[in-house]
C-alpha atoms as a PDB file:
ATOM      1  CA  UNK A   1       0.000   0.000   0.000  1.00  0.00           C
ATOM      2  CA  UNK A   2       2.874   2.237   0.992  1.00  0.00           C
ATOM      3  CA  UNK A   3       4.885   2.582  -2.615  1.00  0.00           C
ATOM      4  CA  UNK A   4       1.481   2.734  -4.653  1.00  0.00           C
ATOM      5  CA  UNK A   5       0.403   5.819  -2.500  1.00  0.00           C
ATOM      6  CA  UNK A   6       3.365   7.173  -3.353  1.00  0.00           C
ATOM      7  CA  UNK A   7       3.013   6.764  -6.852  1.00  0.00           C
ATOM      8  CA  UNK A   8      -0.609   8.568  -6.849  1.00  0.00           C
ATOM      9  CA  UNK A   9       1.433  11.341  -4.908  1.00  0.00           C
ATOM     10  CA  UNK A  10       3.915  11.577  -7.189  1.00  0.00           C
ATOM     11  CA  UNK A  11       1.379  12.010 -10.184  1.00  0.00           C
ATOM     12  CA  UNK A  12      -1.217  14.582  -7.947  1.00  0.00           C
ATOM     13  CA  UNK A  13       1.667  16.774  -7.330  1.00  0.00           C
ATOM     14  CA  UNK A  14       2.403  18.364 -11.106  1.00  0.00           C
ATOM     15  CA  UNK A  15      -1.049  18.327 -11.744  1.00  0.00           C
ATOM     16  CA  UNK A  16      -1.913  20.544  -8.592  1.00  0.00           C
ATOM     17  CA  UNK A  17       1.198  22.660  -9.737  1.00  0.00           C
ATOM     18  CA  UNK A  18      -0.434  22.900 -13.235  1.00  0.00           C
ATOM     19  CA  UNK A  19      -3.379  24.119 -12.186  1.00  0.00           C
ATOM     20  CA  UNK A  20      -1.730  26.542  -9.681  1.00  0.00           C
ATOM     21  CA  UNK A  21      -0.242  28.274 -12.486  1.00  0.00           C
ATOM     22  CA  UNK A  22      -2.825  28.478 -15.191  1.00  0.00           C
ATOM     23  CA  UNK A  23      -5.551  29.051 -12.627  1.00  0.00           C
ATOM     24  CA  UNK A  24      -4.896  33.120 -12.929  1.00  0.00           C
ATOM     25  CA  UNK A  25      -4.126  33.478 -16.583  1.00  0.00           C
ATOM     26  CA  UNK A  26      -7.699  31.598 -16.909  1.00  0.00           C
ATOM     27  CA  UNK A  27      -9.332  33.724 -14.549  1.00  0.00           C
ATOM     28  CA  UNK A  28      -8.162  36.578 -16.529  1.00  0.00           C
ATOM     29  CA  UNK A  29      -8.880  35.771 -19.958  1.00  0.00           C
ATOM     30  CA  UNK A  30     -12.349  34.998 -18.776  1.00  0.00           C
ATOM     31  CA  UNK A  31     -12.846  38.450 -17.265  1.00  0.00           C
ATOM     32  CA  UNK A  32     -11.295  39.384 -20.818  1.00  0.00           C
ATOM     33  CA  UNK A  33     -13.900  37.322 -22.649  1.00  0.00           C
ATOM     34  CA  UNK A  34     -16.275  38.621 -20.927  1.00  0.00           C
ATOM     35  CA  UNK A  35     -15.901  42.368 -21.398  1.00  0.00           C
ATOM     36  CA  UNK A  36     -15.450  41.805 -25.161  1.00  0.00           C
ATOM     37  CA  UNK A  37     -18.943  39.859 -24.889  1.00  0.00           C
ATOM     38  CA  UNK A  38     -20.549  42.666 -22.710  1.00  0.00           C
ATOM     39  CA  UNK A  39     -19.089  45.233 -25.643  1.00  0.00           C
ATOM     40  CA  UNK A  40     -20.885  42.573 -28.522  1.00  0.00           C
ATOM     41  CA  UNK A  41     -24.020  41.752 -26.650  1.00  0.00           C
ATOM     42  CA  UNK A  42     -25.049  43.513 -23.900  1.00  0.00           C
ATOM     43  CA  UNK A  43     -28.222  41.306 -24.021  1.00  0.00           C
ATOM     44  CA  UNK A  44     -26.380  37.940 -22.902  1.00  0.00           C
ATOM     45  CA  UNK A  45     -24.702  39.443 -19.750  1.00  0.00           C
ATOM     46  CA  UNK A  46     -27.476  40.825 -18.652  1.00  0.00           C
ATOM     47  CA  UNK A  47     -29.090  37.569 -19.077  1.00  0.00           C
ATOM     48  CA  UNK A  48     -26.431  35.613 -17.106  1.00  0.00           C
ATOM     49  CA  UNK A  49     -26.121  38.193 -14.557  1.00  0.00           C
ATOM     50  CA  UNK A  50     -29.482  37.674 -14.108  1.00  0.00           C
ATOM     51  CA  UNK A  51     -29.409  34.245 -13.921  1.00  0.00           C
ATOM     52  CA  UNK A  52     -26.668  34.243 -11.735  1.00  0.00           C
ATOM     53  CA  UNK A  53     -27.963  36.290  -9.526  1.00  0.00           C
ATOM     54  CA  UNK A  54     -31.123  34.373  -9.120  1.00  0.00           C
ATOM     55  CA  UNK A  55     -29.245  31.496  -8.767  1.00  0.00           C
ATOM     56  CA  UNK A  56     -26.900  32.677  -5.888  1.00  0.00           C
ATOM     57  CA  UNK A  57     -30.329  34.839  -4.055  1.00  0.00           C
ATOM     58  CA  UNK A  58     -31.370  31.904  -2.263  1.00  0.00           C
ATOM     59  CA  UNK A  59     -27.859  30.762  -1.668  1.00  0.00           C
ATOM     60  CA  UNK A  60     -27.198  34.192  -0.235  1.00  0.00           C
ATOM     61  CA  UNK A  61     -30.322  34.373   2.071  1.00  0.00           C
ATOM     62  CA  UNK A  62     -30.016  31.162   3.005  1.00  0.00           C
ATOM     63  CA  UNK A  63     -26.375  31.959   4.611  1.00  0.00           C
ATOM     64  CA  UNK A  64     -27.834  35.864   5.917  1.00  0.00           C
ATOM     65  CA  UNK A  65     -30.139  33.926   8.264  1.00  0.00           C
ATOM     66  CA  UNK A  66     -28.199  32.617  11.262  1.00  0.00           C
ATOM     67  CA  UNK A  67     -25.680  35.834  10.572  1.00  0.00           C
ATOM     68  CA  UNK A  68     -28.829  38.084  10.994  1.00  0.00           C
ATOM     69  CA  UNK A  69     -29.549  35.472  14.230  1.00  0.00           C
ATOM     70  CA  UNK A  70     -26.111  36.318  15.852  1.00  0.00           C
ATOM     71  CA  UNK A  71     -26.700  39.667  15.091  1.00  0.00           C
ATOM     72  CA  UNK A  72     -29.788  39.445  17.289  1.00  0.00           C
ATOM     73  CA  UNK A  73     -28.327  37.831  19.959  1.00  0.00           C
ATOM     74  CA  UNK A  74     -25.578  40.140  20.110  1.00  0.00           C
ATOM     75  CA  UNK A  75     -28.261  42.820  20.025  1.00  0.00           C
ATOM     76  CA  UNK A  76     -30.361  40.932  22.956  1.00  0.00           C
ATOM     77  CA  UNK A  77     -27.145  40.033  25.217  1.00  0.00           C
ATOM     78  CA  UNK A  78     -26.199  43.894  25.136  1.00  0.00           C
ATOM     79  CA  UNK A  79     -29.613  44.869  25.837  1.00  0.00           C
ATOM     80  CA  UNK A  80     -30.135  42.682  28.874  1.00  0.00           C
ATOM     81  CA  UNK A  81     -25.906  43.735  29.982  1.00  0.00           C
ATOM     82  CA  UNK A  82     -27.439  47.288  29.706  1.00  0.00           C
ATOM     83  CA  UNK A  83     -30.710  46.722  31.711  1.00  0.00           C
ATOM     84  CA  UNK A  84     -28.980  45.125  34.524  1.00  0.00           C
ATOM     85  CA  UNK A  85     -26.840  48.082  34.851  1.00  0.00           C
ATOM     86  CA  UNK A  86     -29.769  50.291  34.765  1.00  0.00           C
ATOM     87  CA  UNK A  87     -31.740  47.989  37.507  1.00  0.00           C
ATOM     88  CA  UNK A  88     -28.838  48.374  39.508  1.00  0.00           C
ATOM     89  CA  UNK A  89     -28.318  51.708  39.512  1.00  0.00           C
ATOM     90  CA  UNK A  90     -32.309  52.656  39.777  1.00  0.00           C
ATOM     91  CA  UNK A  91     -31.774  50.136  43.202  1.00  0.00           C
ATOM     92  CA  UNK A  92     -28.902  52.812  44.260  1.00  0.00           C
ATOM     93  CA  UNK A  93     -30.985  55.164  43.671  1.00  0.00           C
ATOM     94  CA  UNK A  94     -34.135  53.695  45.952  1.00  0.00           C
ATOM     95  CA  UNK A  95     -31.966  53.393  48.268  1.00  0.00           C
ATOM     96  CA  UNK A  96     -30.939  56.863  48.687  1.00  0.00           C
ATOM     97  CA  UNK A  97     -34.822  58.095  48.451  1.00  0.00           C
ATOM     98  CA  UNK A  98     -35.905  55.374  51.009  1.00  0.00           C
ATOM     99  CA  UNK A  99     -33.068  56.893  53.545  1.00  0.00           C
ATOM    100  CA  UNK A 100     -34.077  60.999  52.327  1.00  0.00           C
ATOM    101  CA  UNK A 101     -37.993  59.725  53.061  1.00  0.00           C
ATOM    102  CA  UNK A 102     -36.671  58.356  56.869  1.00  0.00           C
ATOM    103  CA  UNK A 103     -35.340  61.574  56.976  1.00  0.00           C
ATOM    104  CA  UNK A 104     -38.075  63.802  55.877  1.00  0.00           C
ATOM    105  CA  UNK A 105     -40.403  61.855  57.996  1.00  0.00           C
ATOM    106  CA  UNK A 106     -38.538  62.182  61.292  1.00  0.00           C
ATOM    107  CA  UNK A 107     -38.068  66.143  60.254  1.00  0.00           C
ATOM    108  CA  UNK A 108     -41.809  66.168  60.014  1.00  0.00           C
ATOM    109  CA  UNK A 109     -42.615  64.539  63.230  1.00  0.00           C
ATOM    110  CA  UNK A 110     -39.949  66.552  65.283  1.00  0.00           C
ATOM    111  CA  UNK A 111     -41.834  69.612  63.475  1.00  0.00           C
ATOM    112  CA  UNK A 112     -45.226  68.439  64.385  1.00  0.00           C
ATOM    113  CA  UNK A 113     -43.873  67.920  67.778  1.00  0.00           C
ATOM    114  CA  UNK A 114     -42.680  71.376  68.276  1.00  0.00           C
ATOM    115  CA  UNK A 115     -45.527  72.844  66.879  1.00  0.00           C
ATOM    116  CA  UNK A 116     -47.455  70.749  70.056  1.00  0.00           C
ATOM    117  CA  UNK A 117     -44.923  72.556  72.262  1.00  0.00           C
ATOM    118  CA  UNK A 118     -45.274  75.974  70.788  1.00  0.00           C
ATOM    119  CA  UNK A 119     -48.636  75.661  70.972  1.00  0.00           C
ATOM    120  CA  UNK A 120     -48.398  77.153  67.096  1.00  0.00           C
ATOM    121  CA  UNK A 121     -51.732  77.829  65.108  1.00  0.00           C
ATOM    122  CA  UNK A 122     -51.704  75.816  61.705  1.00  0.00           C
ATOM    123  CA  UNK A 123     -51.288  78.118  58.834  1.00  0.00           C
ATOM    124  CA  UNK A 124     -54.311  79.772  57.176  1.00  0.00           C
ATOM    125  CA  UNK A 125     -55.460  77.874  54.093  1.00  0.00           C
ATOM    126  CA  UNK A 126     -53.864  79.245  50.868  1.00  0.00           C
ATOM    127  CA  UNK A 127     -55.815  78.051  47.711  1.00  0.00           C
ATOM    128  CA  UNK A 128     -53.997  78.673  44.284  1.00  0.00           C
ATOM    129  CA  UNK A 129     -56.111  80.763  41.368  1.00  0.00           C
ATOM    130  CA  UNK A 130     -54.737  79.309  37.447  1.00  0.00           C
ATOM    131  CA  UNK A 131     -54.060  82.340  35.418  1.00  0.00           C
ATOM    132  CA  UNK A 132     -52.611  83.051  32.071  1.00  0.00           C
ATOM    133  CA  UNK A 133     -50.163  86.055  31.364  1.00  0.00           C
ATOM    134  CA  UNK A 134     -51.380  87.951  28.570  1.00  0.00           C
ATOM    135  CA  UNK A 135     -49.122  91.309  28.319  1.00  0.00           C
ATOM    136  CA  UNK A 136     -46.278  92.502  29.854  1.00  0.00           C
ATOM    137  CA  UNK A 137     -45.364  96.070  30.320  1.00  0.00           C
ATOM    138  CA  UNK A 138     -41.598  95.709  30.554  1.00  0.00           C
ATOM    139  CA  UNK A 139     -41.174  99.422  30.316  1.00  0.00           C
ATOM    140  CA  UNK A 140     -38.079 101.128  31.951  1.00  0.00           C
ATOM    141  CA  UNK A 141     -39.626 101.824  34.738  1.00  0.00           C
ATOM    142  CA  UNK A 142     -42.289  99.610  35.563  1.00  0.00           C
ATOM    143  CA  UNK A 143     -42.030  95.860  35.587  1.00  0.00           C
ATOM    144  CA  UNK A 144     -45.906  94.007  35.554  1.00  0.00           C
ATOM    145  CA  UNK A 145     -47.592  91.696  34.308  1.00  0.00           C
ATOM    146  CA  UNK A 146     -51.458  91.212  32.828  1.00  0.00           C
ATOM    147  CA  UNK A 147     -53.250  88.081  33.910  1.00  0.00           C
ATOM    148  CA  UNK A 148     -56.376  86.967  32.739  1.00  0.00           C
ATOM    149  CA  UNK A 149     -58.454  86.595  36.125  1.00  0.00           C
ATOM    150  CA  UNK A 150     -59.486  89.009  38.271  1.00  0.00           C
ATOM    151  CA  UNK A 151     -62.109  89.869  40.874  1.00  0.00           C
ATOM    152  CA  UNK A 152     -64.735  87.964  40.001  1.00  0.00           C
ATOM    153  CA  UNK A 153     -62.179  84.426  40.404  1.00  0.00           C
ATOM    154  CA  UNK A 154     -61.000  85.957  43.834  1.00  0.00           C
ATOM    155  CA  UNK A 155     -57.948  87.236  42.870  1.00  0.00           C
ATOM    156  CA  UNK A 156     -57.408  90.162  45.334  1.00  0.00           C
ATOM    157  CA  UNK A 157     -54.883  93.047  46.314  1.00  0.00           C
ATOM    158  CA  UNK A 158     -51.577  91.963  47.562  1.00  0.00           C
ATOM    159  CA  UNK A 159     -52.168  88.107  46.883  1.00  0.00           C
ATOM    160  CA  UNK A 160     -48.807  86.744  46.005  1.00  0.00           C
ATOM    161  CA  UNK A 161     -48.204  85.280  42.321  1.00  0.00           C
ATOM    162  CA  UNK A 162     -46.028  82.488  41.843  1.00  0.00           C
ATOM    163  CA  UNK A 163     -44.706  80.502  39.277  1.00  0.00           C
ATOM    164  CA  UNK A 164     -43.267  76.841  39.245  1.00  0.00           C
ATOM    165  CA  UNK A 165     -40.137  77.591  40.316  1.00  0.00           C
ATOM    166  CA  UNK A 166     -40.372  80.476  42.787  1.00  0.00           C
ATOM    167  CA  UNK A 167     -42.394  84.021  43.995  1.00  0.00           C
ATOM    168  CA  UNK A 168     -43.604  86.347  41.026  1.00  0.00           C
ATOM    169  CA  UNK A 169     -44.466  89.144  42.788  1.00  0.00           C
ATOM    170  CA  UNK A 170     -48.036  90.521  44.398  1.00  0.00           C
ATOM    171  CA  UNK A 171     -51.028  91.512  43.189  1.00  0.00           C
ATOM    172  CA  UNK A 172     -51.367  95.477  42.322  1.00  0.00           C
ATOM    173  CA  UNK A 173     -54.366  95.933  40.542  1.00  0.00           C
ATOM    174  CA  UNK A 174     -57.718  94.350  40.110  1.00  0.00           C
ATOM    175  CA  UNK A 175     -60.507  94.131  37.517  1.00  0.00           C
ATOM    176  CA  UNK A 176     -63.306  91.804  37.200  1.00  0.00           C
ATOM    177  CA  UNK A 177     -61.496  90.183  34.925  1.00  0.00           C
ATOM    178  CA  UNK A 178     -57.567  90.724  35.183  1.00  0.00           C
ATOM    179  CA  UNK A 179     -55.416  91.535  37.345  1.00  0.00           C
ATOM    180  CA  UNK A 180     -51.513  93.015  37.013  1.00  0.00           C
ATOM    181  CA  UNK A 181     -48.677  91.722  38.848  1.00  0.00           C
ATOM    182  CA  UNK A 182     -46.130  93.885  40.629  1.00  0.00           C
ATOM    183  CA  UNK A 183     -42.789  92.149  39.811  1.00  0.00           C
ATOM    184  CA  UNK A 184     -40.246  91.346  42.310  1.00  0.00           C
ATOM    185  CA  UNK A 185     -37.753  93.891  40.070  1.00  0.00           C
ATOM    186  CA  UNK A 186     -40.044  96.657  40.523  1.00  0.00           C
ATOM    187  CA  UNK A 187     -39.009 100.112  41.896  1.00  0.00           C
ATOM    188  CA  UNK A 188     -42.271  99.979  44.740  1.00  0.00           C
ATOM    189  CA  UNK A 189     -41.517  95.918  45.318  1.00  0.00           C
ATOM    190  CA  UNK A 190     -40.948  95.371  48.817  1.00  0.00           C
ATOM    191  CA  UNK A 191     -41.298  91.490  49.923  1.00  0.00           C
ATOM    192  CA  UNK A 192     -40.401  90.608  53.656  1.00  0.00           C
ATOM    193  CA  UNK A 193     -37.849  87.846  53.397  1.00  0.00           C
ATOM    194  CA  UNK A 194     -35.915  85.073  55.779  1.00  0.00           C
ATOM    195  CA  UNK A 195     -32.531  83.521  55.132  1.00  0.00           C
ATOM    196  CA  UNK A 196     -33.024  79.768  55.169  1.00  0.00           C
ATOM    197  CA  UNK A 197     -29.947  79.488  57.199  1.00  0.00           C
ATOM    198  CA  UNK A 198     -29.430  81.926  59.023  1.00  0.00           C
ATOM    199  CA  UNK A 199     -33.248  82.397  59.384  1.00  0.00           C
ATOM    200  CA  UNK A 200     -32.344  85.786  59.300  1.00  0.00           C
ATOM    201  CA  UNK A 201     -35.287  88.359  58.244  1.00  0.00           C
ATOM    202  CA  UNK A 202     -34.431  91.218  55.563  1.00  0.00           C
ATOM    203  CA  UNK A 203     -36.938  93.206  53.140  1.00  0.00           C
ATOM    204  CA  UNK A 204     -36.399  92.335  49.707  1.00  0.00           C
ATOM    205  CA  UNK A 205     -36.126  95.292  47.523  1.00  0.00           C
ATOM    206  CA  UNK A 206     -36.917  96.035  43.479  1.00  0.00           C
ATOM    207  CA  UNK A 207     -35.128  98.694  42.127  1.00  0.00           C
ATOM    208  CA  UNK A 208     -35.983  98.347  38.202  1.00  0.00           C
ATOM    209  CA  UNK A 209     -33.079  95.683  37.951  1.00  0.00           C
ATOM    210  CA  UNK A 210     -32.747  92.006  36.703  1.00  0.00           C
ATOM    211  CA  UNK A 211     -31.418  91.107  40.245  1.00  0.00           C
ATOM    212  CA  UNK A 212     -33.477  92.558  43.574  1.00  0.00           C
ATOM    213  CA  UNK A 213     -31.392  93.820  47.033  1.00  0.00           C
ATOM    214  CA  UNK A 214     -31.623  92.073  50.263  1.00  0.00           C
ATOM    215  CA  UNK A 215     -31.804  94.927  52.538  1.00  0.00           C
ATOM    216  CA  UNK A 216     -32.770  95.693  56.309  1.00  0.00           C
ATOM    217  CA  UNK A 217     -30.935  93.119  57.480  1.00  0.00           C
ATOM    218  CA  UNK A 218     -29.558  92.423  61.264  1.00  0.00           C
ATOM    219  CA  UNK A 219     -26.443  94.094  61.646  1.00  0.00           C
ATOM    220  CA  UNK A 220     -24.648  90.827  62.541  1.00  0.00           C
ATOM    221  CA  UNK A 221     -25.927  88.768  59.680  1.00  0.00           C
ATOM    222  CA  UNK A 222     -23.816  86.679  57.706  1.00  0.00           C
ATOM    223  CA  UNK A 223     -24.953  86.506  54.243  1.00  0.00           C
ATOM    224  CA  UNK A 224     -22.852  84.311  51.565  1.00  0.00           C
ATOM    225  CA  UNK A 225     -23.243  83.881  47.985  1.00  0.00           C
ATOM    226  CA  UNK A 226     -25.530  80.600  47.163  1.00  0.00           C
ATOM    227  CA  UNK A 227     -28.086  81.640  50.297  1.00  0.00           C
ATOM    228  CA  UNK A 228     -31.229  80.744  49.873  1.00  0.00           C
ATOM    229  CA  UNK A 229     -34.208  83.406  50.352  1.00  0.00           C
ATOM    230  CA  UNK A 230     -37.472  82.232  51.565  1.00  0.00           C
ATOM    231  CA  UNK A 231     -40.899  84.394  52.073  1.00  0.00           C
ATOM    232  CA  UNK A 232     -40.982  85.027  55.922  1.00  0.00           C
ATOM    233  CA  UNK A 233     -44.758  85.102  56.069  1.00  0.00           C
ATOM    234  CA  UNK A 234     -44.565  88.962  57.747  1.00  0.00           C
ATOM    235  CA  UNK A 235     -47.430  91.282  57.986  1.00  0.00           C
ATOM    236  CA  UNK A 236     -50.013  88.357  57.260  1.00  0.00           C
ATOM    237  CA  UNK A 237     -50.029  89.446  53.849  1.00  0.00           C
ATOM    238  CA  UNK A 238     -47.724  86.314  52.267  1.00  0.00           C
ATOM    239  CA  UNK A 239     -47.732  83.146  53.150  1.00  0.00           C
ATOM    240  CA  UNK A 240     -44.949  82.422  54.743  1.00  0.00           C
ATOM    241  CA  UNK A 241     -41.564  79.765  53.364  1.00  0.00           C
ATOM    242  CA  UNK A 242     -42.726  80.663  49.697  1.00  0.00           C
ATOM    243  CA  UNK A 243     -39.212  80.537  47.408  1.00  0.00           C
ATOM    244  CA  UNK A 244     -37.981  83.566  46.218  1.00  0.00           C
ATOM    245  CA  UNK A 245     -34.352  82.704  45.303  1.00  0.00           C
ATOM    246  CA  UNK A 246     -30.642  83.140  46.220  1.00  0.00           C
ATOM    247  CA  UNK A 247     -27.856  85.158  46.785  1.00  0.00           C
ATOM    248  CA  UNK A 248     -26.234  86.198  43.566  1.00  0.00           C
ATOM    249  CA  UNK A 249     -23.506  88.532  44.667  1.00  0.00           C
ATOM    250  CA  UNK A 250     -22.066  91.112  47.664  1.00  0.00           C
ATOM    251  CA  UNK A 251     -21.033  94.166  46.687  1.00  0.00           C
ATOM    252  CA  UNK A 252     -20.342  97.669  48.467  1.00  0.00           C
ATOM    253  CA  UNK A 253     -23.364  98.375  46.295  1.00  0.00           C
ATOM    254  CA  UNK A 254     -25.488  96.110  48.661  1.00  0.00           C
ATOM    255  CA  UNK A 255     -26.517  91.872  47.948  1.00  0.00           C
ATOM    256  CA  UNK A 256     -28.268  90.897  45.105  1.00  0.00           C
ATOM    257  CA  UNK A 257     -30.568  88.053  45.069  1.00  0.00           C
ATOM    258  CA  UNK A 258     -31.453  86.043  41.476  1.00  0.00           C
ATOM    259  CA  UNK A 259     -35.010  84.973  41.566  1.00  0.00           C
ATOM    260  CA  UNK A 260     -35.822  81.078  40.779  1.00  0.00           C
ATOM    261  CA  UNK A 261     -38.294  82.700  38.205  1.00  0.00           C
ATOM    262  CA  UNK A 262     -37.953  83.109  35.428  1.00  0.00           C
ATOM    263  CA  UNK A 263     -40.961  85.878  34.418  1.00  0.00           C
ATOM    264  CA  UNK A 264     -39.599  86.794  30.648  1.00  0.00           C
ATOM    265  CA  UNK A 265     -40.808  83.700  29.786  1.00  0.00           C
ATOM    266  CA  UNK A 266     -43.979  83.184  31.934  1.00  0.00           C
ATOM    267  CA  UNK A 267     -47.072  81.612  30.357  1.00  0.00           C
ATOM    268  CA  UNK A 268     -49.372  80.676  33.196  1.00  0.00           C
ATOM    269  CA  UNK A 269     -48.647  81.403  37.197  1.00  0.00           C
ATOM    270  CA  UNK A 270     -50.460  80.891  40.463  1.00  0.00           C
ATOM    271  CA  UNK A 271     -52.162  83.921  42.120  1.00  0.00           C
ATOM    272  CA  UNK A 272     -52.399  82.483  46.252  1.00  0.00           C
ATOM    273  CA  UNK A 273     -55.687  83.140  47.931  1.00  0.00           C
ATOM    274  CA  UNK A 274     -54.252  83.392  51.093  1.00  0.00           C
ATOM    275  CA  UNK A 275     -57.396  83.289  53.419  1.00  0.00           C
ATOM    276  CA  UNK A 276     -56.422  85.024  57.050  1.00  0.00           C
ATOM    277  CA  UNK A 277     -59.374  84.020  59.691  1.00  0.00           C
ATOM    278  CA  UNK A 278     -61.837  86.393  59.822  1.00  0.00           C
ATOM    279  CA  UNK A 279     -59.890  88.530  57.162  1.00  0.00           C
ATOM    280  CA  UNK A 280     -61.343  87.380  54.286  1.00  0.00           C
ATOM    281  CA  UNK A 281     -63.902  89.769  53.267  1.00  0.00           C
ATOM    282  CA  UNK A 282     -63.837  90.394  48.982  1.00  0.00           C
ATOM    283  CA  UNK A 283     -63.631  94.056  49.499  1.00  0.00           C
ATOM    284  CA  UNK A 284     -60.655  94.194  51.817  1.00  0.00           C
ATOM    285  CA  UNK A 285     -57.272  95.879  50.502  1.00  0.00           C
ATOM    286  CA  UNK A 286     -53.960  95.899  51.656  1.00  0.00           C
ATOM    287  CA  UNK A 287     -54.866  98.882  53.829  1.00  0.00           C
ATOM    288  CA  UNK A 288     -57.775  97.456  55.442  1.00  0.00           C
ATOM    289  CA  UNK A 289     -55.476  94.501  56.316  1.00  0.00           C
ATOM    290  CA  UNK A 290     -52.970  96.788  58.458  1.00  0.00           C
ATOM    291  CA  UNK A 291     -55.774  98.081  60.153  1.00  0.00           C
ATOM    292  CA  UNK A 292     -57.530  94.729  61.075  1.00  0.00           C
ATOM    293  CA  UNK A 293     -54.539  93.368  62.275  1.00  0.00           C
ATOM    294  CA  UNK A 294     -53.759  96.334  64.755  1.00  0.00           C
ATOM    295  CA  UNK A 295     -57.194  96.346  65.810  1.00  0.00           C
ATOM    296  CA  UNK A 296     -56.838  92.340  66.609  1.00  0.00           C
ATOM    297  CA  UNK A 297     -53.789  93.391  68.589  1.00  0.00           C
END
C-alpha cells in the first residue's frame, strides 16, 4: 500500500502545480472574454447576470439567516448587559430616596412635635387661582404683568403670584377680569424675606433691575453667595416659606438676590388666595389689612 500511494502522490503533485499556475491566466482571460462579450451583446450578460444572480439569491439568504440570528443575539445580550446596569443603579438610587424619606419623615414629626410645644396655630389655608399672562409692560420703569383673572375668580390686592419655580411678585391691581402683577424687580416691590440658614429676616427690595437687594438686614448677619431666600410670612399678607431665590452677589453696592423665576418667559402662574381668619372679606385691601390686624392686637 505504501509505494502505490506514493506513486498517486507523485502524479497529484504536477497536476496541482499545473493548475496553480494556469488558474490566474484563466481567470483573466475569462474576465477578458467577458468584457469583449458585454461590448458585442449587452443582451447575454445581462441575461447571465441575471441568472446568476437568481441562482446565488437563495444561496445568499439562506447563509444571511443565522448571521442576521447572531446579530440578534448580540443585540439581545447587550440589551439585557445594559438593563442590569440600569436595575442596579435605579436600586442605588431607591436606596438613597428610602433613607431621604426616613429623613423627611422624622423632620416632620420633630416639626409636628414642636408645633405641640409651641402651641403654634396651623397656617391659614392658601388656595392657588390658574391664570394666564397675557401682556407685559416691561417698560423702563415699571415691571408688571397682565393676567387673565381678576375679581370675580377671587384674585385680590396683595395676593402673592407664583410661578413653578419660585415668587412672582403681588397683586397690584384688580378688575373683574384681570389683574396686574407687581414684579419682584419693581421700583415699589418690597417682599419681607428670611434667610433659610441663618433664618435671618431682611426686606427684599426692586429697584428696576434684573437682580433685587436684600436689605434691612440684622447688623450681625452673615450673608454668603448661594443663600437661599425664603418668604418670611410677615405682615399676614404672604404666606410664609414661599421661594424667592438666592444670593447672587455682595457688593459695596449692597446683595443681590437672582429669583428662581424666570418671568420673561412666563405663560401661566399661580395667584395664592391666602385666606387670614376672619380677614377674608372680597372688598378688603392691603390697607384694610394693616388696620384689622392692629385692631386684633
Amino acid at each position: 500500500m505504501a509505494p502505490r500511494q506514493g506513486s498517486v502522490f507523485k502524479l497529484a503533485w504536477p497536476l496541482k502545480t499545473i493548475i496553480q499556475r494556469f488558474a490566474f491566466l484563466a481567470l483573466i482571460s475569462l474576465a477578458i472574454a467577458l468584457l469583449f462579450l458585454g461590448k458585442a451583446n449587452i443582451g447575454v450578460v445581462e441575461k447571465m447576470r441575471t441568472s446568476a444572480t437568481d441562482f446565488l439569491a437563495p444561496i445568499l439568504a439562506t447563509i444571511s439567516e443565522p448571521v442576521d440570528a447572531f446579530h440578534k443575539a448580540v443585540a439581545r445580550v447587550q440589551k439585557l448587559t445594559s438593563l442590569i446596569e440600569e436595575n442596579e443603579r435605579l436600586r442605588e438610587e431607591n436606596a438613597r430616596l428610602l433613607k431621604w424619606q426616613a429623613v423627611g419623615r422624622t423632620l416632620e414629626q420633630e416639626n409636628d412635635n414642636f408645633r405641640q410645644l409651641l402651641n403654634a396655630l396651623s397656617d391659614p389655608l392658601v388656595l392657588p387661582i390658574t391664570a394666564r399672562v397675557v401682556g407685559d409692560s416691561g417698560g423702563p420703569f415699571v415691571r408688571t404683568l397682565l393676567l387673565n383673572a381678576g375679581r370675580r375668580d377671587g384674585v385680590r390686592v396683595g395676593q402673592a403670584v407664583v410661578a413653578p419655580l419660585g415668587l412672582v411678585g403681588r397683586i397690584a391691581e384688580v378688575g373683574e377680569r384681570s389683574a396686574r402683577v407687581l414684579l419682584l424687580t419693581d421700583l415699589n416691590s418690597r417682599i419681607p424675606v428670611v434667610m433659610e440658614k441663618s433664618r435671618h429676616k431682611g426686606i427684599l427690595v426692586g429697584d428696576n433691575s434684573s437682580m433685587p437687594l436684600l436689605d434691612f438686614l440684622p447688623t450681625n448677619a452673615t450673608v454668603s453667595p448661594g443663600d437661599r431666600i425664603f418668604t418670611s410670612g410677615d405682615g399676614g399678607m404672604l404666606p410664609a416659606g414661599r421661594p424667592i431665590g438666592f444670593v447672587s452677589s455682595l457688593s459695596e453696592k449692597g446683595i443681590r438676590v437672582q429669583a428662581y423665576a424666570d418671568w420673561t418667559r412666563l405663560e401661566y402662574v399661580s395667584v395664592l388666595r391666602y385666606d387670614l381668619p376672619g380677614m377674608s372679606s372680597p372688598d378688603m385691601n392691603p390697607g384694610d389689612l394693616g388696620e384689622s390686624r392692629l385692631d386684633a392686637k
